[in-house]
Protein backbone atom coordinates (compact mmCIF):
# COMPACT_ATOMS: atom_id res chain seq x y z
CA UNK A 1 -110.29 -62.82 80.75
CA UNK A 2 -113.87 -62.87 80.65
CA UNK A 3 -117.07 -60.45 81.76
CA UNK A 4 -117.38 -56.93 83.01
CA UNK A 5 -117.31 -54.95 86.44
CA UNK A 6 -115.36 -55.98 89.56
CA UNK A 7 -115.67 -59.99 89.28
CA UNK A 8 -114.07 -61.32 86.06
CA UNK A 9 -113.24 -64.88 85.37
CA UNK A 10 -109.77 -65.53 84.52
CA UNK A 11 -108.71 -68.47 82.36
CA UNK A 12 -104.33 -69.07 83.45
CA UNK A 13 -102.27 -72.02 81.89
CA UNK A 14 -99.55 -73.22 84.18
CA UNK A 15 -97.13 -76.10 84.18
CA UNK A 16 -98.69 -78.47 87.03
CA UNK A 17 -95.76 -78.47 89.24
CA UNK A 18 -95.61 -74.67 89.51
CA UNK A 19 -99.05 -74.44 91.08
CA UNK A 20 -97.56 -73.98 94.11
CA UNK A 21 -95.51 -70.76 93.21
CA UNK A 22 -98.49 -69.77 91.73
CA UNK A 23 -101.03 -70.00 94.35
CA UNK A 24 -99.19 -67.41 96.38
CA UNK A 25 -99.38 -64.90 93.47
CA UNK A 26 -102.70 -65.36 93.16
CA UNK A 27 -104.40 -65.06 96.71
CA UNK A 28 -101.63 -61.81 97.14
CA UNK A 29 -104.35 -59.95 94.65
CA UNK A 30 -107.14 -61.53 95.64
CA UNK A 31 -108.09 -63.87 92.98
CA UNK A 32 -110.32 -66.77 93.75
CA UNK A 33 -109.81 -70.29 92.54
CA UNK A 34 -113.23 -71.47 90.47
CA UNK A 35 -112.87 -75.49 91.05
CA UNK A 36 -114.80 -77.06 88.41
CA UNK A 37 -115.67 -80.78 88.57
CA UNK A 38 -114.63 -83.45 86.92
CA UNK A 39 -117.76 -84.53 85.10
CA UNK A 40 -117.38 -87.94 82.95
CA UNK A 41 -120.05 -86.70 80.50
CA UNK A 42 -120.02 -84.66 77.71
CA UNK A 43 -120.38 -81.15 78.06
CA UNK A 44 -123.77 -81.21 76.37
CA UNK A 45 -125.48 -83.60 78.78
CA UNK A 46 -124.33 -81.83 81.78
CA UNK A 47 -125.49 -78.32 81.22
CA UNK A 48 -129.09 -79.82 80.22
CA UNK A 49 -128.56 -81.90 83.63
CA UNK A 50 -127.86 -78.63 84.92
CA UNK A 51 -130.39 -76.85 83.63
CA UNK A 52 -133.10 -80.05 85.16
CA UNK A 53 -131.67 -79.13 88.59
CA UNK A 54 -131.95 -75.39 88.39
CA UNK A 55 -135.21 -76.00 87.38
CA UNK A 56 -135.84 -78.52 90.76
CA UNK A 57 -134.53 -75.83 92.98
CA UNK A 58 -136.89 -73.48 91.64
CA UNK A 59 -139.77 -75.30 92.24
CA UNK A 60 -138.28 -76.36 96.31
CA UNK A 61 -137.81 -72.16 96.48
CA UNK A 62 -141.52 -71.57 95.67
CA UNK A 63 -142.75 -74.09 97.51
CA UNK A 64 -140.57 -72.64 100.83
CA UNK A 65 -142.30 -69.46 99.57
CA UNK A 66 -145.78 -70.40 99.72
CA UNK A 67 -144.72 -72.58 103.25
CA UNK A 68 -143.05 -69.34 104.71
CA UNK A 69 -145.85 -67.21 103.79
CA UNK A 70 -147.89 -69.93 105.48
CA UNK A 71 -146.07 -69.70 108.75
CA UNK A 72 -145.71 -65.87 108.85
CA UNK A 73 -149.62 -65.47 108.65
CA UNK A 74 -150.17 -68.49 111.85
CA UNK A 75 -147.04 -67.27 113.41
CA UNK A 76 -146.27 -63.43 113.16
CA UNK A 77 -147.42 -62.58 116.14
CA UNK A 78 -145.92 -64.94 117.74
CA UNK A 79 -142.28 -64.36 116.14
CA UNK A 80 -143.39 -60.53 116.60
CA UNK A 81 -143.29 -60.71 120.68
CA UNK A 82 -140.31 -63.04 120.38
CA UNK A 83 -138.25 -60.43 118.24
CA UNK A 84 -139.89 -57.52 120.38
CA UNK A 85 -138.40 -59.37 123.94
CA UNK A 86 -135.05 -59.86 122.39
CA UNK A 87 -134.77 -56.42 121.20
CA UNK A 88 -135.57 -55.50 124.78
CA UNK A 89 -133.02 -57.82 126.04
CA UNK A 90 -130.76 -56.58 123.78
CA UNK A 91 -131.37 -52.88 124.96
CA UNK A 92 -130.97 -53.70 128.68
CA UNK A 93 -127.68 -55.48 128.03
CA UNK A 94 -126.62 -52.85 126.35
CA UNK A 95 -127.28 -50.22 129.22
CA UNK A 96 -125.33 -52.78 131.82
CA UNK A 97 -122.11 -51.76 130.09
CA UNK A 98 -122.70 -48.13 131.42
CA UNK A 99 -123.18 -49.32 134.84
CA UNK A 100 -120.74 -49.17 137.03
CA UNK A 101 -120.04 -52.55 139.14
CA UNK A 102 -118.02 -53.84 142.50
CA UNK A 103 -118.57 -57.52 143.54
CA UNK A 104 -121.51 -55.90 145.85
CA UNK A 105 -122.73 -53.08 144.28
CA UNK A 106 -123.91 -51.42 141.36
CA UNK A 107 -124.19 -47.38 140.69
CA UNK A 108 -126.63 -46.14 138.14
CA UNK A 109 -126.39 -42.64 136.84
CA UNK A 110 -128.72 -40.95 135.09
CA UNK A 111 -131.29 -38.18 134.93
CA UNK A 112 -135.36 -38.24 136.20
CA UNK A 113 -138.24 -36.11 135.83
CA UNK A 114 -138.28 -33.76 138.89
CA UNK A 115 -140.93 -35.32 140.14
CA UNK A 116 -140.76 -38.59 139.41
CA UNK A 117 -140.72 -40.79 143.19
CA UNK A 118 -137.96 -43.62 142.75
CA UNK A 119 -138.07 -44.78 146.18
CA UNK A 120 -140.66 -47.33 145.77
CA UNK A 121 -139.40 -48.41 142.52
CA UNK A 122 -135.80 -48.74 143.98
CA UNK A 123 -136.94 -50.60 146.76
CA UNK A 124 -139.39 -53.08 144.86
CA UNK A 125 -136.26 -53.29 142.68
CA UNK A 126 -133.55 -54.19 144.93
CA UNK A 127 -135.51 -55.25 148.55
CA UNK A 128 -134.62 -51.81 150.45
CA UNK A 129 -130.77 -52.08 149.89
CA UNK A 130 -130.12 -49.05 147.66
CA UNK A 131 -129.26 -45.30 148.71
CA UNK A 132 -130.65 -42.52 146.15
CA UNK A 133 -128.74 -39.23 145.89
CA UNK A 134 -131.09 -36.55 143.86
CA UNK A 135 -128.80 -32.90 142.94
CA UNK A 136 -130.20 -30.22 140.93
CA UNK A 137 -128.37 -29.31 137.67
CA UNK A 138 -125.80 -27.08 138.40
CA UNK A 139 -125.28 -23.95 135.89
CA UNK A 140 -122.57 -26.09 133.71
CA UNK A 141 -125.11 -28.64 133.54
CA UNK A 142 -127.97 -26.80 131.89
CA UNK A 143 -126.91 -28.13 128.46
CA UNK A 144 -126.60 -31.05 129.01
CA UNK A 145 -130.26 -31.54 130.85
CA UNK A 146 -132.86 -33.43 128.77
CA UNK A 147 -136.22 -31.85 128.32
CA UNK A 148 -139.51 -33.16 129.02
CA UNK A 149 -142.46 -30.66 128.78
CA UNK A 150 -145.20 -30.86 131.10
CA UNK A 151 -148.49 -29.05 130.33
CA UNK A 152 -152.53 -29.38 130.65
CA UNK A 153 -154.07 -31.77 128.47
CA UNK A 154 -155.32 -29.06 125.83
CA UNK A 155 -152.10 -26.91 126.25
CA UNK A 156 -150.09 -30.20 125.53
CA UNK A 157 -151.44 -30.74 122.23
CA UNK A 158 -149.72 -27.88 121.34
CA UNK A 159 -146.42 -28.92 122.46
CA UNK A 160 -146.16 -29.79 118.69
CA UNK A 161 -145.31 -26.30 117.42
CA UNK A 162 -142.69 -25.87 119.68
CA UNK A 163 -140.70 -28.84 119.12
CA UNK A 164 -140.80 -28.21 115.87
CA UNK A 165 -138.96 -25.10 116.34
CA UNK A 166 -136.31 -26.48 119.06
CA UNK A 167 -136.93 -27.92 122.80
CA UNK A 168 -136.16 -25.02 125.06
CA UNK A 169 -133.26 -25.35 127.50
CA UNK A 170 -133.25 -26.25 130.80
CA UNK A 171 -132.98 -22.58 132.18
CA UNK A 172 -135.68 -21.28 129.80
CA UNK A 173 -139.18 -20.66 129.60
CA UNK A 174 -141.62 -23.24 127.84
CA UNK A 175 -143.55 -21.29 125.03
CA UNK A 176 -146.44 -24.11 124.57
CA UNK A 177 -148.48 -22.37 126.98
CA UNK A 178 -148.68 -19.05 125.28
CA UNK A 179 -148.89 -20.69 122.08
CA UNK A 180 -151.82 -22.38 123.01
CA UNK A 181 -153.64 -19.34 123.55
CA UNK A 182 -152.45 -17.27 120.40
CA UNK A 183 -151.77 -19.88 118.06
CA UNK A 184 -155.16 -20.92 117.50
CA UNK A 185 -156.69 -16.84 117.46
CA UNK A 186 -154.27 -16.05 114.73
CA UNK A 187 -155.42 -19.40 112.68
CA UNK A 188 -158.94 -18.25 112.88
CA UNK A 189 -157.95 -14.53 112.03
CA UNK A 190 -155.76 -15.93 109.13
CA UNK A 191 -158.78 -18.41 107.96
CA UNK A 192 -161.73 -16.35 109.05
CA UNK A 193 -164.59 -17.86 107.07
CA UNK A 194 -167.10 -19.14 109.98
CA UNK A 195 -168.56 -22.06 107.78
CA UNK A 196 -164.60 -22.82 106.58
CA UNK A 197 -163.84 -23.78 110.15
CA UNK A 198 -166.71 -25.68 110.85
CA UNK A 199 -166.19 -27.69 108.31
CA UNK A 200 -162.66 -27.92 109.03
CA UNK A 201 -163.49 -29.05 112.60
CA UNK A 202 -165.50 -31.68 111.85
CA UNK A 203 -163.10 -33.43 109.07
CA UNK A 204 -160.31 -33.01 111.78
CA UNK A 205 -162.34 -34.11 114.62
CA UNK A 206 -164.37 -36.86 112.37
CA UNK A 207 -161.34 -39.57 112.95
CA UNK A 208 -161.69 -40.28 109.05
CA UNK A 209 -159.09 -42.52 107.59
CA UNK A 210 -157.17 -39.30 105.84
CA UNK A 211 -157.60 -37.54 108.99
CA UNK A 212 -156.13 -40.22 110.86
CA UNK A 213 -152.81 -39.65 108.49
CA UNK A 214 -151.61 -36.31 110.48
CA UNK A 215 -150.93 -37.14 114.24
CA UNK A 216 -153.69 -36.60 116.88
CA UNK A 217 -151.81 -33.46 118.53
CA UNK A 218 -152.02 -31.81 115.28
CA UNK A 219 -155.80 -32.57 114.68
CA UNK A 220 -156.45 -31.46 118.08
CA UNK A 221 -155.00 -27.82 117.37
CA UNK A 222 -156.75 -28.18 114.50
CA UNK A 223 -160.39 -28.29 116.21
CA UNK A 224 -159.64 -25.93 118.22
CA UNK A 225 -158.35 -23.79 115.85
CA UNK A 226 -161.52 -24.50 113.70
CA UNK A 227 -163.73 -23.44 117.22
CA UNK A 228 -162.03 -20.44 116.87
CA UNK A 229 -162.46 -20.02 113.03
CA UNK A 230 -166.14 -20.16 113.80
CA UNK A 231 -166.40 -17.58 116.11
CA UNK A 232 -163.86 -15.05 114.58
CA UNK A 233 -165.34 -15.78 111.13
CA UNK A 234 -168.84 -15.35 111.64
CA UNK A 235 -167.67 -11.86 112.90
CA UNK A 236 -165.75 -10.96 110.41
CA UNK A 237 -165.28 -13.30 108.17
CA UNK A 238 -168.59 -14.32 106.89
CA UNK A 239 -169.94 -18.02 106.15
CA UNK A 240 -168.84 -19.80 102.90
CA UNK A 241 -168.29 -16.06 101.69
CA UNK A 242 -171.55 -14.66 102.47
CA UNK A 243 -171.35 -11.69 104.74
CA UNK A 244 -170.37 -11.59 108.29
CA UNK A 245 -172.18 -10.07 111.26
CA UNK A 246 -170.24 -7.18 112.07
CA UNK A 247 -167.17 -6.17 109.70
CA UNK A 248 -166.75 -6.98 106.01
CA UNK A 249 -163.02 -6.44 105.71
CA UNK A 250 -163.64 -6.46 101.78
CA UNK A 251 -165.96 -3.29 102.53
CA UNK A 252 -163.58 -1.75 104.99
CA UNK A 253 -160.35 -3.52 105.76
CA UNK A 254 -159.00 -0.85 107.60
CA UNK A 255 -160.54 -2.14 111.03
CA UNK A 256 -159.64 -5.35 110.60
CA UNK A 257 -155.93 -3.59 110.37
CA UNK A 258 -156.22 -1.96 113.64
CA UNK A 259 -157.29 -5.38 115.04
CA UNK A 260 -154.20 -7.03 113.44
CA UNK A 261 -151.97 -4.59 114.64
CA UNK A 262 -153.15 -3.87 117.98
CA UNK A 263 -152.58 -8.02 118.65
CA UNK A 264 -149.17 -7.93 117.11
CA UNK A 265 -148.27 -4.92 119.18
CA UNK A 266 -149.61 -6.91 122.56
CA UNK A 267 -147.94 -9.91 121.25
CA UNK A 268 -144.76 -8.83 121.41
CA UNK A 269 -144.86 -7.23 124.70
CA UNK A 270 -146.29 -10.55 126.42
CA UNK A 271 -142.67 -11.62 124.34
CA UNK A 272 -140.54 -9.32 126.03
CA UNK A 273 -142.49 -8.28 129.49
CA UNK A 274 -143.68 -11.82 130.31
CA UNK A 275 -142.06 -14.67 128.89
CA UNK A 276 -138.52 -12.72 128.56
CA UNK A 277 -138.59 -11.53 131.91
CA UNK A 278 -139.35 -15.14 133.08
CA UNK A 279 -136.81 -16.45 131.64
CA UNK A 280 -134.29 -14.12 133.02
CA UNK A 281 -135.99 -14.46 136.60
CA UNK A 282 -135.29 -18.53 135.98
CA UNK A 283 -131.73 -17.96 135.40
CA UNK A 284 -132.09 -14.80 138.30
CA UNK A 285 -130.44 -12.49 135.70
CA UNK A 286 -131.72 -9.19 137.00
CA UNK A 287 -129.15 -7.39 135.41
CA UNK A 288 -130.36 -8.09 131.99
CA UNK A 289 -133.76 -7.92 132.89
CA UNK A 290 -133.69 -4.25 134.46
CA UNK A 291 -131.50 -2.59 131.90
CA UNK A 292 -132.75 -4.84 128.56
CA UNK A 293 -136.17 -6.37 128.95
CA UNK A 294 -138.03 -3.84 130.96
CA UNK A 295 -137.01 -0.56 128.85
CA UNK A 296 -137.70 -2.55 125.75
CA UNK A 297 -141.35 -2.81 126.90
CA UNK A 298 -141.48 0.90 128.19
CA UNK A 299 -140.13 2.01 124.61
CA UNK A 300 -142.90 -0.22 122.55
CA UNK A 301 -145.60 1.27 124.91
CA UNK A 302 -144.21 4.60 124.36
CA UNK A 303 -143.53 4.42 120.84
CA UNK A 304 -146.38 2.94 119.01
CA UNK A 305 -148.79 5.00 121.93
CA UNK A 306 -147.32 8.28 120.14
CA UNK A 307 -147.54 7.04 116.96
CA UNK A 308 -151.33 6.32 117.22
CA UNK A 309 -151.63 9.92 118.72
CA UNK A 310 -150.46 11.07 115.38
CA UNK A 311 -152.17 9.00 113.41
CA UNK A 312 -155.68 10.18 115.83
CA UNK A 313 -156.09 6.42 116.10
CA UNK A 314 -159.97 5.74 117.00
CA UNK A 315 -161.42 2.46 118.34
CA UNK A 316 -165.13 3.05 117.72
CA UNK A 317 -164.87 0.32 114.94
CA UNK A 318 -164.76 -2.37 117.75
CA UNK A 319 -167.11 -0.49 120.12
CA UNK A 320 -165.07 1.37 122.44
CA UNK A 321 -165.40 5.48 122.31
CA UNK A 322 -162.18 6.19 122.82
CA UNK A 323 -159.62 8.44 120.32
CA UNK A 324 -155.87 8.82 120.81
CA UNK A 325 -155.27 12.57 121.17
CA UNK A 326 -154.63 13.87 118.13
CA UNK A 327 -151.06 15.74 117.42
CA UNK A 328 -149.21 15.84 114.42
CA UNK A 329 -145.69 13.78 114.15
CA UNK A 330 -143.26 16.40 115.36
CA UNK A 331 -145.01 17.21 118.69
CA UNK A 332 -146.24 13.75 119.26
CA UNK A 333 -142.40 12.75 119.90
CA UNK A 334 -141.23 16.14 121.25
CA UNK A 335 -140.33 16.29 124.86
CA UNK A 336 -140.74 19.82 125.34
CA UNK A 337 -144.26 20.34 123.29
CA UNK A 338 -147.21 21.00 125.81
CA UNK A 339 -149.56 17.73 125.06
CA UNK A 340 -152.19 16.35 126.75
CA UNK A 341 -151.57 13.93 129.89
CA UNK A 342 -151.96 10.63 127.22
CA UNK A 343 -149.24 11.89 125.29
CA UNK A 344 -146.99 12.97 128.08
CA UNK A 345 -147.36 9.34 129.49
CA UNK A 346 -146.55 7.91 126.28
CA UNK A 347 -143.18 10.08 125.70
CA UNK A 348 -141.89 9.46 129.41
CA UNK A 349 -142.79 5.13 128.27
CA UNK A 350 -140.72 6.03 125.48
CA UNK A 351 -137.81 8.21 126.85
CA UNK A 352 -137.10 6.47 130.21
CA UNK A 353 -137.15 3.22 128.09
CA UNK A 354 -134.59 4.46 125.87
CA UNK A 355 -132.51 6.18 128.45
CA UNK A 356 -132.85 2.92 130.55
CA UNK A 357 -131.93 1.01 127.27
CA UNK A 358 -128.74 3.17 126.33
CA UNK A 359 -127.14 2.55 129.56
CA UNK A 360 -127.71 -1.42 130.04
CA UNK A 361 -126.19 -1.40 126.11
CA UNK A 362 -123.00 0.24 127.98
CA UNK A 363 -122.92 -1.31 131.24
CA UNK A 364 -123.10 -4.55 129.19
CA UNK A 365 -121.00 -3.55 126.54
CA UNK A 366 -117.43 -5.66 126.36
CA UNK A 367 -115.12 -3.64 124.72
CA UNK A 368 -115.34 0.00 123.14
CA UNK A 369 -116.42 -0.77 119.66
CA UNK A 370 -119.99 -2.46 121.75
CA UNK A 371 -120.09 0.35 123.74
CA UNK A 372 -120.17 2.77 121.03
CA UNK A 373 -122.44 0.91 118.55
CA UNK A 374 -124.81 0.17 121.68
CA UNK A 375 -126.83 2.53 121.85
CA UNK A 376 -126.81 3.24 118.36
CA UNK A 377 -128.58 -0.26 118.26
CA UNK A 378 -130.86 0.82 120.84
CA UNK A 379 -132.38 3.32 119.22
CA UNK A 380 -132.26 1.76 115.84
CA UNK A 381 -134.39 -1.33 117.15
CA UNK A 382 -137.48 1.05 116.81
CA UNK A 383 -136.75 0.49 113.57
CA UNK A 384 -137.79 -3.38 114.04
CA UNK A 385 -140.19 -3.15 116.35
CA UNK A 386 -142.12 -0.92 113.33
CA UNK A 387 -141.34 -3.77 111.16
CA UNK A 388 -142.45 -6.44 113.53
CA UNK A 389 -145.76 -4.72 114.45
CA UNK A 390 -146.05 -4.50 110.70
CA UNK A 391 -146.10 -8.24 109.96
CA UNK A 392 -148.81 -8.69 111.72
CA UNK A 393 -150.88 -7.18 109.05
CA UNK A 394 -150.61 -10.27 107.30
CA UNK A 395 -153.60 -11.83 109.26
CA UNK A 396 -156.12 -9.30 108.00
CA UNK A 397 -154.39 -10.04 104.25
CA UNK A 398 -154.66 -13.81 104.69
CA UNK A 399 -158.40 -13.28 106.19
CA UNK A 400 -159.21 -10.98 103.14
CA UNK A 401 -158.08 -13.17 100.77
CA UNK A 402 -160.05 -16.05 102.20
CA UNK A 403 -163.42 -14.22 101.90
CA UNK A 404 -162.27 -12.89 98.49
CA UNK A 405 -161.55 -16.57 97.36
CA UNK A 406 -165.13 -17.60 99.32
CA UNK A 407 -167.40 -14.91 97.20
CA UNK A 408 -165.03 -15.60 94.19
CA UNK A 409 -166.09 -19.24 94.05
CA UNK A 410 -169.95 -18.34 94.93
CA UNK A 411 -170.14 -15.40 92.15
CA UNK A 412 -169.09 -17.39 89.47
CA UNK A 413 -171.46 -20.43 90.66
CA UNK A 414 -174.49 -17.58 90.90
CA UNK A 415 -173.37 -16.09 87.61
CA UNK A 416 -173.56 -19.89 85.74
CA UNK A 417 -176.75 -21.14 86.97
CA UNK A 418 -179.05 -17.05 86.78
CA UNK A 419 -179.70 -17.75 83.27
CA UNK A 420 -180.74 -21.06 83.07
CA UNK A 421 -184.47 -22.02 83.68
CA UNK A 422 -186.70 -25.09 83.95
CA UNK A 423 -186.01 -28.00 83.48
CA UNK A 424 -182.30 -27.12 82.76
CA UNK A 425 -181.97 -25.50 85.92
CA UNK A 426 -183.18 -28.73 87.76
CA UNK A 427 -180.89 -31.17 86.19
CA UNK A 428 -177.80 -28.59 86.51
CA UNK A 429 -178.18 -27.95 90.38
CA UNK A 430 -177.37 -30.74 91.94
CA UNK A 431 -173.94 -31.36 89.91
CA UNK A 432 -173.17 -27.59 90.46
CA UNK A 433 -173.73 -27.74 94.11
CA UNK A 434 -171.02 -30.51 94.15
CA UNK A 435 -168.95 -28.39 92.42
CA UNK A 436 -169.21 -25.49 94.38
CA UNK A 437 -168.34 -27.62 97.63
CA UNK A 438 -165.68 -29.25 96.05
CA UNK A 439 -164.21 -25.78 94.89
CA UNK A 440 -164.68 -24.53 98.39
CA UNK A 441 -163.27 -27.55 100.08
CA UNK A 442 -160.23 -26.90 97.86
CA UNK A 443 -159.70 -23.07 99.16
CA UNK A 444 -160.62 -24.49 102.48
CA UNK A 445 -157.17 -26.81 102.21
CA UNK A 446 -155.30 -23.95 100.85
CA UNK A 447 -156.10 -21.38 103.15
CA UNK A 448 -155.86 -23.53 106.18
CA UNK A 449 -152.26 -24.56 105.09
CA UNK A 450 -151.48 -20.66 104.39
CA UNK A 451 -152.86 -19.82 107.56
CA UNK A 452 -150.87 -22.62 109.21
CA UNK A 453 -147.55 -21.59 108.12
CA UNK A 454 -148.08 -17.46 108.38
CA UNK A 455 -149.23 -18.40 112.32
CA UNK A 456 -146.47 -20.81 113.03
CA UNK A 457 -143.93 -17.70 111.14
CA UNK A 458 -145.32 -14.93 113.23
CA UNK A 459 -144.36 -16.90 116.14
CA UNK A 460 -141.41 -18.97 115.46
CA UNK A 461 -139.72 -15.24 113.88
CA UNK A 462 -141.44 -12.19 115.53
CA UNK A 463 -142.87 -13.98 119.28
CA UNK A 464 -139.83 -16.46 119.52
CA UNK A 465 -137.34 -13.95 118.68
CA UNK A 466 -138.38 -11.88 121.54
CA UNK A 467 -137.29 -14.32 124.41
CA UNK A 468 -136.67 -17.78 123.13
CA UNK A 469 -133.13 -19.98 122.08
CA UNK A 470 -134.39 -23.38 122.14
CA UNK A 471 -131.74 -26.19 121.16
CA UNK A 472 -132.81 -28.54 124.06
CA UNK A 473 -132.62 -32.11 123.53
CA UNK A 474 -135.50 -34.46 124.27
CA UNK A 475 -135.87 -36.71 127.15
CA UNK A 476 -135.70 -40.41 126.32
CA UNK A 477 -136.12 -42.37 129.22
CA UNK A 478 -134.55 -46.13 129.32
CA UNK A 479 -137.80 -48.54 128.94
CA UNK A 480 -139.02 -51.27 127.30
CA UNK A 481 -140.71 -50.22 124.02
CA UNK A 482 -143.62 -52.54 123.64
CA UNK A 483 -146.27 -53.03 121.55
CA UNK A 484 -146.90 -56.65 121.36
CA UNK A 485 -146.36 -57.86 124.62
CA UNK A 486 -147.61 -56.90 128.27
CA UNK A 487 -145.42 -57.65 131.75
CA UNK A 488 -148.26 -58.91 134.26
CA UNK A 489 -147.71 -57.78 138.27
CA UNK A 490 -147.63 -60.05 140.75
């Protein structure tokens, strides 16, 4: 037996007339039968004959090489549209087989965009003889329903972040429109350097050959996240580190908080008052929308109101004179302490949610072990909401750390050139100019992709989690796929 792995050759000696017992044997384990010719020359002359012809058939393969090349560079688009219109052939035959057929008739099921007129179509299609039958899904249906979203033109760029997370279902509310609204003010909170975002708008916007490697939704966001970058950042942010108009949240950070805060704390009642309660008017669940959705709001009103009493919370940082009445924390969240009207608005927000709360968690309660650790959840959500509002803080970190990074990169560029002088100073400009926009287009990739990911987490985890299941699957309508062909009307 000779070579390695799973084809060996085998050399057998057998007595000629046994070679038919032996054949038998042989194919029963799968051995193959190497016929080797009878060649009346020695073995010498026929491997070098051997050898002329591999050499022959070398030469015939490269020259089919070169020739196919050839006819791929003349031809390929030609054998492109060919391939492309069997494909499509291909597709449509295999749809027939889900057809159902009589000698007279066929029936095609399937589902259409709500608003989608067949009636022409069908008619063009099969001369007027055809009868349409449209149903809405019915509740055992809703998972089964594909999902197409349908938004504005700048809302639908955005459609992006949300089917990365998961389609919503059927009976659910499509988050793409909020998302277009917040998406791009956290971005610009997270990035906040006004000159950062300009910059970043125009390499998105430019249509560059490396911007043209992420898709166009994405460098749409982009720009108008970078519009927004501008704006935000030359308010607080600053330009290429330099200081910004109004707030420098390296100075004093602690507005910038309140800001952060105050949005995260609206944020996630537009999660639970708006886009919670829609869904539950879609699938007309009233139940869970009195007792669950509505106290929830009521009790984040309530809660963080009181808590910014006792904190003597003050907007006069973003121009407004107005102070939460001050109380400390015991009297704040005591029923029975006398309080100004604010406060006393804020505690019945707070107690009629809970109460509200607590008895939804046992009406809805299956079973005595929910109904007892109910309410005990109710109350102990506060606990998350804190934690929710809290994570919002990390747009003033992420907007610090820009301008730190910004002033960073221009202090140590100020700090190498001040001592040189003429002519040293000349020749050293220009080279440390490029350096300095090289370092900042650097932090501007870094930041952007921090800010990114922190905006797409405080919505996919603290905005999502609010209302949203998602786990829809994407409509894919049956039609021919073309790119190098075109079907002329008649």
């Amino acid at each position: 037996m000779f070579g390695k792995g799973e084809r060996r050759i085998l050399i057998a000696a057998y007595r000629a007339r046994d070679q038919q017992k032996l054949l038998p044997m042989l194919y029963r384990f799968e051995i193959e039968l190497l016929e080797i010719p009878r060649i009346p020359r020695t073995p010498r002359k026929a491997i070098q004959e051997l050898e002329k012809q591999l050499e022959g058939l070398a030469k015939e393969r490269a020259d089919f090489e070169i020739e196919r090349k050839k006819l791929a560079k003349a031809e390929a688009r030609e054998v492109s549209k060919l391939l492309e219109l069997l494909e499509i052939q291909m597709e449509r035959l295999g749809c027939a087989g889900l057809f159902g057929f009589t000698d007279a008739t066929v029936v095609i099921e399937g589902w259409v965009p709500e608003k989608a007129d067949l009636d022409p179509i069908l008619s063009a299609a099969t001369n007027g003889r055809h009868i349409i039958r449209i149903y809405k899904p019915q509740k055992v249906e809703v998972e089964a329903v594909p999902i197409q979203l349908e938004n504005p033109k700048g809302v639908g760029d955005f459609e992006l972040i949300t089917e990365m997370y998961g389609l919503p279902k059927y009976d659910e509310v499509d988050p793409t429109p909020f998302l277009a609204f917040t998406f791009p003010l956290f971005f610009a909170i997270c990035l906040s350097d006004a000159g950062y975002g300009l910059l970043l708008g125009l390499f998105m916007g430019s249509g560059i050959w490396f911007a043209k490697a992420f898709p166009r939704s994405l460098r749409r966001m982009m720009v108008v996240g970078a519009a927004c970058t501008v704006v935000i950042g030359a308010l607080i942010g600053g330009w290429f580190g330099f200081a910004p108009l109004w707030i420098n949240p390296m100075e004093n950070p602690i507005p910038i908080l309140k800001l952060a805060v105050f949005i995260g704390i609206l944020h996630i009642i537009v999660g639970f008052g708006v886009a919670a309660a829609l869904k539950d008017f879609f699938r007309r669940d009233w139940r869970n929308l009195i007792l669950n959705h509505i106290p929830r709001v009521l009790v984040v009103i309530g809660f963080f109101g009181l808590s910014f009493c006792a904190l003597g919370v003050s907007l006069s940082d973003f121009g407004i004179d107005f102070t939460f009445s001050k109380m400390n924390l015991f009297e704040a969240f005591n029923p029975l302490a006398l309080a100004p009207v604010m406060v006393v608005a804020f505690r019945i927000l707070l107690y009629v949610g809970l109460g509200i709360g607590i008895t939804g968690a046992v009406l809805m309660a299956k079973g005595l072990r929910e109904r007892l650790s109910g309410p005990i959840n109710v109350v102990y959500g506060i606990t998350g909401l804190v934690a929710d509002a809290a994570s919002y803080s990390r747009l003033m970190a992420l907007g610090i750390a820009t301008g730190i990074i910004a002033y960073a990169i221009n202090y140590i560029g100020g700090w190498l050139y001040e001592p040189l002088s003429p002519p040293l100073s000349y020749i050293v400009l220009v080279p440390l100019l490029i350096a300095l926009f090289a370092a900042h287009c650097f932090n501007i990739f870094i930041q952007s992709l921090g800010a990114f990911i922190h905006t797409m987490r405080l919505h996919y985890v603290e905005f999502f989690g609010k209302f949203y299941e998602g786990g829809g699957e994407k409509f894919t309508p049956f039609k021919a796929k073309r790119m190098f062909t075109k079907v002329k009307r008649r």
